[in-house]
Protein backbone atom coordinates (compact mmCIF):
# COMPACT_ATOMS: atom_id res chain seq x y z
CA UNK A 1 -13.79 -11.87 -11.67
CA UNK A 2 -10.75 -9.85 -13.73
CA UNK A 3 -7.60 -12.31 -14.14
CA UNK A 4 -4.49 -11.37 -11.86
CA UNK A 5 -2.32 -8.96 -13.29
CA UNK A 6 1.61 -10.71 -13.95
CA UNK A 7 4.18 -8.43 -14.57
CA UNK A 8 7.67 -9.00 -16.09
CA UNK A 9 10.28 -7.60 -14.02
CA UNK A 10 10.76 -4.56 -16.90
CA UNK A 11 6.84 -3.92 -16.63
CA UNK A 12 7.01 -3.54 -12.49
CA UNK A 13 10.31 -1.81 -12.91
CA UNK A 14 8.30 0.80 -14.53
CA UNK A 15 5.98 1.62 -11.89
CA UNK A 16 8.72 2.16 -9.44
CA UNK A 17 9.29 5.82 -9.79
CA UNK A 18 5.12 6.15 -9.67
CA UNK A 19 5.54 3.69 -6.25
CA UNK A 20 8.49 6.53 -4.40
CA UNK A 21 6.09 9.23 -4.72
CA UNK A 22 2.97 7.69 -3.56
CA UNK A 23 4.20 5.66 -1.18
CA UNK A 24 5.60 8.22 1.15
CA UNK A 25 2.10 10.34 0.86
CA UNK A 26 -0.12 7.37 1.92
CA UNK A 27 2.78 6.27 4.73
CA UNK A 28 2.23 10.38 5.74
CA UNK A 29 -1.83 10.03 5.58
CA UNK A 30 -1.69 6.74 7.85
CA UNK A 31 -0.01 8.54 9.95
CA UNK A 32 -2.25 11.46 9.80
CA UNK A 33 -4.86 9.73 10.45
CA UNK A 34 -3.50 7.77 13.82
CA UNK A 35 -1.95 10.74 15.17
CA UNK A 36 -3.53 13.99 13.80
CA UNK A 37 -7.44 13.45 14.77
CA UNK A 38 -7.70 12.91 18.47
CA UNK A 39 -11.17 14.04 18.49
CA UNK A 40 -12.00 11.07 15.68
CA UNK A 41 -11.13 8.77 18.38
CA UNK A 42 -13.69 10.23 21.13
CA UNK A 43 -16.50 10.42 18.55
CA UNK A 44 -15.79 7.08 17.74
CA UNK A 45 -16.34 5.94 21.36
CA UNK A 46 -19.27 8.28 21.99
CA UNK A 47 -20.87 7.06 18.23
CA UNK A 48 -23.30 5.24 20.06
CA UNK A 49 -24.99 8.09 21.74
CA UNK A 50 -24.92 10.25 18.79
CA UNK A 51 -22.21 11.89 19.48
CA UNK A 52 -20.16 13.92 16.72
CA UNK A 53 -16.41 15.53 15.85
CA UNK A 54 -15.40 18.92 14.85
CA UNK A 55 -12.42 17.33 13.03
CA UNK A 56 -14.98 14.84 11.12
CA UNK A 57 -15.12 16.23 7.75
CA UNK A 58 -10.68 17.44 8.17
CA UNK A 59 -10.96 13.35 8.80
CA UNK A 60 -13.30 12.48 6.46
CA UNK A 61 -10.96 14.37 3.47
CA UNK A 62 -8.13 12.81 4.73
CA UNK A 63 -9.65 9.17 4.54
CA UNK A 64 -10.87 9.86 0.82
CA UNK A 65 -7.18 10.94 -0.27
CA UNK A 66 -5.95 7.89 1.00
CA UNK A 67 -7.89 4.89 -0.09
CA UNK A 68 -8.07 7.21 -3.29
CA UNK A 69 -4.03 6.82 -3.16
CA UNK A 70 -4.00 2.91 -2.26
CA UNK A 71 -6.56 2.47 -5.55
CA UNK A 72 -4.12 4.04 -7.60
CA UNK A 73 -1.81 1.16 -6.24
CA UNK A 74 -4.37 -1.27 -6.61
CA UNK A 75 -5.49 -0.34 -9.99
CA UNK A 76 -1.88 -1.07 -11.20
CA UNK A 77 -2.54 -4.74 -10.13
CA UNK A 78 0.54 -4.71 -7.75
CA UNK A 79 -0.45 -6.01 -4.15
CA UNK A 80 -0.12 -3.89 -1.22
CA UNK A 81 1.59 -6.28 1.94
CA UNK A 82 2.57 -2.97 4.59
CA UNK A 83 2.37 0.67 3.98
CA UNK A 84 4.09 1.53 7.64
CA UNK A 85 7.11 -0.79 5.88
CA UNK A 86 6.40 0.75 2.30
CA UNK A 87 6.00 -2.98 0.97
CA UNK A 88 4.70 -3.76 -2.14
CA UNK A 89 4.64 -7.25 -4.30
CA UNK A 90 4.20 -7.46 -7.91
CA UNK A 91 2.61 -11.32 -8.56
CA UNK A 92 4.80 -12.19 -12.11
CA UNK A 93 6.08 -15.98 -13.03
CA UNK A 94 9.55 -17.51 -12.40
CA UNK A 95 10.19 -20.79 -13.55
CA UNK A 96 7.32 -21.56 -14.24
CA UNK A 97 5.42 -20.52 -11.06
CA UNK A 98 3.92 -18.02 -9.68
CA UNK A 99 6.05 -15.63 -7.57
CA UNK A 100 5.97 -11.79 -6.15
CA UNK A 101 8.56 -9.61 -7.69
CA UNK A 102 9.52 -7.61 -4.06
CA UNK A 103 9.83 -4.02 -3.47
CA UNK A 104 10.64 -2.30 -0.45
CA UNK A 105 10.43 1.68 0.33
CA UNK A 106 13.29 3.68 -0.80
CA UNK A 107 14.14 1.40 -3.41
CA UNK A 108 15.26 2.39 -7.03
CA UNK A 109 13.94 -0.60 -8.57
CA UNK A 110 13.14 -4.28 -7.91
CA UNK A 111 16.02 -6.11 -6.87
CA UNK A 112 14.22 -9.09 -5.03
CA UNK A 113 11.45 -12.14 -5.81
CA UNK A 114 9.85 -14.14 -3.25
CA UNK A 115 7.45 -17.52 -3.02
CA UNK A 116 3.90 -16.76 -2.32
CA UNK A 117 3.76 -17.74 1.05
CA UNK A 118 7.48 -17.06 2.27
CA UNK A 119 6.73 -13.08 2.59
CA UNK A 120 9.33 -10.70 3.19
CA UNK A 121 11.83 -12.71 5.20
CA UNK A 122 12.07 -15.25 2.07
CA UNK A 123 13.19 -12.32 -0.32
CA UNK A 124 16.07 -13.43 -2.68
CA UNK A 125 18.23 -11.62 -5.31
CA UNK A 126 17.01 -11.52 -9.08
């Protein structure tokens, strides 16, 4: 298994401007895909009988641009916490410990660090 990525704060800085334009297309896809294929839904529940979508390969295009947008993220090495929120951590070391450097949808850069396990609610300043 690949070690975990640790940025400095200048590294994750970097990927910001990357982060504000494909964050908004895969918050626009999940939405897509939740909203804009009602017929998805009904082949879904009909699956077991065989049943089948005219909006399956509309759907099936839109799925493929999307996890191909959230590997781009993931290929980075930056961890994904909430696309609907437009979260994103960056693992990195602070004193000596491990920490996520915090980034939050429309954001110019990385103002905030958190422990591990506090999440979003324990963000502080840098």
């Amino acid at each position: 298994m690949p070690s975990k990525k640790l940025f400095t704060l200048q590294e994750a800085n970097a990927f910001v401007p990357q982060l504000l334009e494909c964050v908004p297309k895969i918050q626009k896809l999940a939405a897509s895909l939740n909203e804009d294929f009602p017929d998805i839904k009904n082949a879904r529940e009909k699956a077991k009988w065989n049943g089948g979508s005219e909006q399956g390969l509309a759907y099936l295009k839109a799925v493929l641009k999307y996890n191909g947008l959230m590997g781009k993220l993931e290929e980075i090495g930056c961890e994904i916490k909430g696309i609907r929120e437009g979260l994103i951590d960056f693992p990195s070391i602070r004193e000596g410990r491990e920490v996520y450097l915090c980034w939050k949808m429309p954001e110019k850069e990385i103002l905030f660090w958190h422990d591990l396990n506090a999440g979003f609610a324990g963000r502080k300043p840098i």
